[in-house]
C-alpha atoms as a PDB file:
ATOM      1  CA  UNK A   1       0.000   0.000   0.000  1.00  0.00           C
ATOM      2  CA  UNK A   2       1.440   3.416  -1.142  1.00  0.00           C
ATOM      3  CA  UNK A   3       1.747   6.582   1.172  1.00  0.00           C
ATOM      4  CA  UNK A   4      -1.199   8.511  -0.212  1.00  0.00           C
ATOM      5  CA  UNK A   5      -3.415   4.669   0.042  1.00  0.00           C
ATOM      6  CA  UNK A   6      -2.333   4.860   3.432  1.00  0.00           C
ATOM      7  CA  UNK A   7      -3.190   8.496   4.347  1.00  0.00           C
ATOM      8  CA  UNK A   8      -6.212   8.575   2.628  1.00  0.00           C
ATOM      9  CA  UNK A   9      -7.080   4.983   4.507  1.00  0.00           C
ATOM     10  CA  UNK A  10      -6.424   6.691   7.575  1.00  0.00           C
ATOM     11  CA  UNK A  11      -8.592   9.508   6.910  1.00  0.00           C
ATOM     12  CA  UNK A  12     -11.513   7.494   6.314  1.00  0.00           C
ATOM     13  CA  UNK A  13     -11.464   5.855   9.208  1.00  0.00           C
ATOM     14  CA  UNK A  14     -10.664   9.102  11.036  1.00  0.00           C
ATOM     15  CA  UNK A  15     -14.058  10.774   8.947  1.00  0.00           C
ATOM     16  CA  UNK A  16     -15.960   7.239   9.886  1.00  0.00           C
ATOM     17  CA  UNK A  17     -15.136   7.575  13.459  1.00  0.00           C
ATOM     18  CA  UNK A  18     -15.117  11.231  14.403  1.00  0.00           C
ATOM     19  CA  UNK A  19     -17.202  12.924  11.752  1.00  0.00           C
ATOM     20  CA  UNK A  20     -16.428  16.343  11.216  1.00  0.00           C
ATOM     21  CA  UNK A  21     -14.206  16.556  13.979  1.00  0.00           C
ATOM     22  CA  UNK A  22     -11.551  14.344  12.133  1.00  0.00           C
ATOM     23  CA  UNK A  23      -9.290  17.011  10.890  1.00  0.00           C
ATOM     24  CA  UNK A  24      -9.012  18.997  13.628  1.00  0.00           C
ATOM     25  CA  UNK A  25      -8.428  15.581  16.100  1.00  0.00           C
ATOM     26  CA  UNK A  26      -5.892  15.134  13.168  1.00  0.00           C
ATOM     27  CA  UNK A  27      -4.019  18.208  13.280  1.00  0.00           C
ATOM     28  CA  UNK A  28      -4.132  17.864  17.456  1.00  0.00           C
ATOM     29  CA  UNK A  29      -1.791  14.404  16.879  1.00  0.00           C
ATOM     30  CA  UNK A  30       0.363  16.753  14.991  1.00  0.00           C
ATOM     31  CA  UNK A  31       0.833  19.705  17.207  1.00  0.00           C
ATOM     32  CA  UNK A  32       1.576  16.700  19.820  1.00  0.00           C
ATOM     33  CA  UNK A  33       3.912  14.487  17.838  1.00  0.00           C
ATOM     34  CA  UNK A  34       5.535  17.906  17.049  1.00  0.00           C
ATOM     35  CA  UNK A  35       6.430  18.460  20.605  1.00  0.00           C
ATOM     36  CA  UNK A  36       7.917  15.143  20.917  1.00  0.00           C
ATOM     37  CA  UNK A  37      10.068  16.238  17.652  1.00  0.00           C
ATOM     38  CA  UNK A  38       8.738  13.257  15.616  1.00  0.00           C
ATOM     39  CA  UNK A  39       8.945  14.939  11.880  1.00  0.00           C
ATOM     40  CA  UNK A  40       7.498  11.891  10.454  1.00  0.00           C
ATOM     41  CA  UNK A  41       4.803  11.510  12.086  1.00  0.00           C
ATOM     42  CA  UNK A  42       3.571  14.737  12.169  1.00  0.00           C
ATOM     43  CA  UNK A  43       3.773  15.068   8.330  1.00  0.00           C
ATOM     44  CA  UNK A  44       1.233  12.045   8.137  1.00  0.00           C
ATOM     45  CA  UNK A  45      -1.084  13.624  10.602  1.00  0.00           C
ATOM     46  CA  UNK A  46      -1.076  16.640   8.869  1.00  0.00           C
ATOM     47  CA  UNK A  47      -1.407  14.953   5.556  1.00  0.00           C
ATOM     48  CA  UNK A  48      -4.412  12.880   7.078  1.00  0.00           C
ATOM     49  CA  UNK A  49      -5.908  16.207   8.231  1.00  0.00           C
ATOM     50  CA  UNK A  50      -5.954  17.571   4.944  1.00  0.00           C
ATOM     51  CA  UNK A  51      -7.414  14.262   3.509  1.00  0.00           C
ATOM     52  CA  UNK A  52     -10.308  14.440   6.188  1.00  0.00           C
ATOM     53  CA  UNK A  53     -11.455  18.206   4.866  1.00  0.00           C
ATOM     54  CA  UNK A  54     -11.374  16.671   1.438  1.00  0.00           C
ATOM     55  CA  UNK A  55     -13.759  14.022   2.302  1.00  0.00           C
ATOM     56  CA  UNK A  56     -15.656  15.639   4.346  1.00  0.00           C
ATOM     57  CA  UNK A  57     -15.649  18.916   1.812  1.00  0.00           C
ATOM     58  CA  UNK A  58     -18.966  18.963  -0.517  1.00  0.00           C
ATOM     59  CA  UNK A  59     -17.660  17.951  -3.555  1.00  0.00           C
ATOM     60  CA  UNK A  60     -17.315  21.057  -6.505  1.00  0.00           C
ATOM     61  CA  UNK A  61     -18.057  18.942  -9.409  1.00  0.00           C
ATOM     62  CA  UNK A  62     -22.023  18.408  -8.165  1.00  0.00           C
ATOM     63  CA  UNK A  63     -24.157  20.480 -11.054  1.00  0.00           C
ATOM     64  CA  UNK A  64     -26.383  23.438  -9.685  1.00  0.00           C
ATOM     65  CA  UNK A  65     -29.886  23.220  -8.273  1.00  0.00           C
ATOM     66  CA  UNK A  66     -31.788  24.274 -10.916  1.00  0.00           C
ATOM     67  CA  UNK A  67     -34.170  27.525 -10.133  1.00  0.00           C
ATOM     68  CA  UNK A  68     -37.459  24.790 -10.575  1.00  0.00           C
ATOM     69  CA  UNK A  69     -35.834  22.352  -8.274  1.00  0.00           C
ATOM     70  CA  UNK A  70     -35.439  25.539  -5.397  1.00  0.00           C
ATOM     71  CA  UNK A  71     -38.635  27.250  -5.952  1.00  0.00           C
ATOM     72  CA  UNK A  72     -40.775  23.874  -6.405  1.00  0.00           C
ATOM     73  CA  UNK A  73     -39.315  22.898  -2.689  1.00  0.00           C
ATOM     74  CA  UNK A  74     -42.544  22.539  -0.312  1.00  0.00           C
ATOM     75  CA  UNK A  75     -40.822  25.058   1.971  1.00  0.00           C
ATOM     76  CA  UNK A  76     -39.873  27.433  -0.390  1.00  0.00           C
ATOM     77  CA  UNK A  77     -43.901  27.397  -2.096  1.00  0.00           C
ATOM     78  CA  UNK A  78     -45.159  27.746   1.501  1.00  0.00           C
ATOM     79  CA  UNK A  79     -43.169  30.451   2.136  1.00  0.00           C
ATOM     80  CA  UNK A  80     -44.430  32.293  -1.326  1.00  0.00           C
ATOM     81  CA  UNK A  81     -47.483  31.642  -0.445  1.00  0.00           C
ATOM     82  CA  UNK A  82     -47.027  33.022   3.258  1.00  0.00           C
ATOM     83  CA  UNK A  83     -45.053  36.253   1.780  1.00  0.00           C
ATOM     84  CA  UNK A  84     -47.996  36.695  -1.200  1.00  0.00           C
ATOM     85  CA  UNK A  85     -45.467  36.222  -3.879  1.00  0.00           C
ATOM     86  CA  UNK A  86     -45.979  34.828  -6.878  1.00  0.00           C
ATOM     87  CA  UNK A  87     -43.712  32.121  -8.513  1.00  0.00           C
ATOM     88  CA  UNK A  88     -43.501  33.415 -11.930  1.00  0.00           C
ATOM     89  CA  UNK A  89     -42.452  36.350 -10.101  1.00  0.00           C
ATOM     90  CA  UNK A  90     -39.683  34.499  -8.604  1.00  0.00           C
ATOM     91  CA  UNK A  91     -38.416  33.321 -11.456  1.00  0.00           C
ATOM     92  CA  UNK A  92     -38.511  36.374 -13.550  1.00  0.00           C
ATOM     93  CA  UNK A  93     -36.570  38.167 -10.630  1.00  0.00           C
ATOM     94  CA  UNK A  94     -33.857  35.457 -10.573  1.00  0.00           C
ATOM     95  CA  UNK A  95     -33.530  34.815 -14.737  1.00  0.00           C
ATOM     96  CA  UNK A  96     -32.871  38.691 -14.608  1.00  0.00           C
ATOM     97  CA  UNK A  97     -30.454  38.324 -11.950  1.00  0.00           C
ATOM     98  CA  UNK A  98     -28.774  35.699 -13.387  1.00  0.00           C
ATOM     99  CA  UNK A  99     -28.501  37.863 -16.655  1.00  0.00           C
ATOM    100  CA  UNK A 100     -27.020  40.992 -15.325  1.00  0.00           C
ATOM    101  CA  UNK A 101     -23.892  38.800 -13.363  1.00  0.00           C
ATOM    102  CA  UNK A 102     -23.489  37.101 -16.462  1.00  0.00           C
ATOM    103  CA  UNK A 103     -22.522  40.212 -17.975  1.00  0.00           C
ATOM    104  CA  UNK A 104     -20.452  41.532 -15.762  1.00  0.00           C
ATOM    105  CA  UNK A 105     -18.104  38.969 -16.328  1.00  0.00           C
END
């Protein structure tokens, strides 16, 4: 098993164990193992740290809620209704939105 296997291992049983806490319990066994001037080992806790916030990280290459998916929500259509607004509305607001950032870039 490679280095990166092994560090990546670790961090998902860190991730498994201690949830979102992992990388910071990770980078705790660092500052430690750095007082006891063990370079190695606190390079793999470190390394394991940065692992956990990968895994535990929402991942960037999920596509975008679409604008139907948000505004046909049960929450979102009672709030409309509670607020009076009307979902064409909505969506006209947000299209137009969505147009003017577009060209600003």
């Amino acid at each position: 098993m490679t280095r990166t296997k092994k560090i990546r291992a670790a961090a998902k049983f860190m991730v498994a164990k201690y949830g979102t806490a992992a990388a910071p319990i990770a980078r705790r066994r660092a500052r430690q193992y750095s007082r006891r001037r063990d370079g190695a080992a606190v390079a793999a806790w470190r390394a394991i740290a940065k692992a956990a916030i990968v895994l535990i990280s929402p991942r960037k290459d999920r596509k975008p809620t679409t604008l139907s998916a948000v505004l046909g929500g049960a929450v979102t259509e009672l709030m409309m209704t509670a607020d009076g607004v009307n979902r064409d509305d909505v969506e006209r607001l947000m299209e137009r939105t969505k147009a003017r950032r577009n060209m600003k870039e």
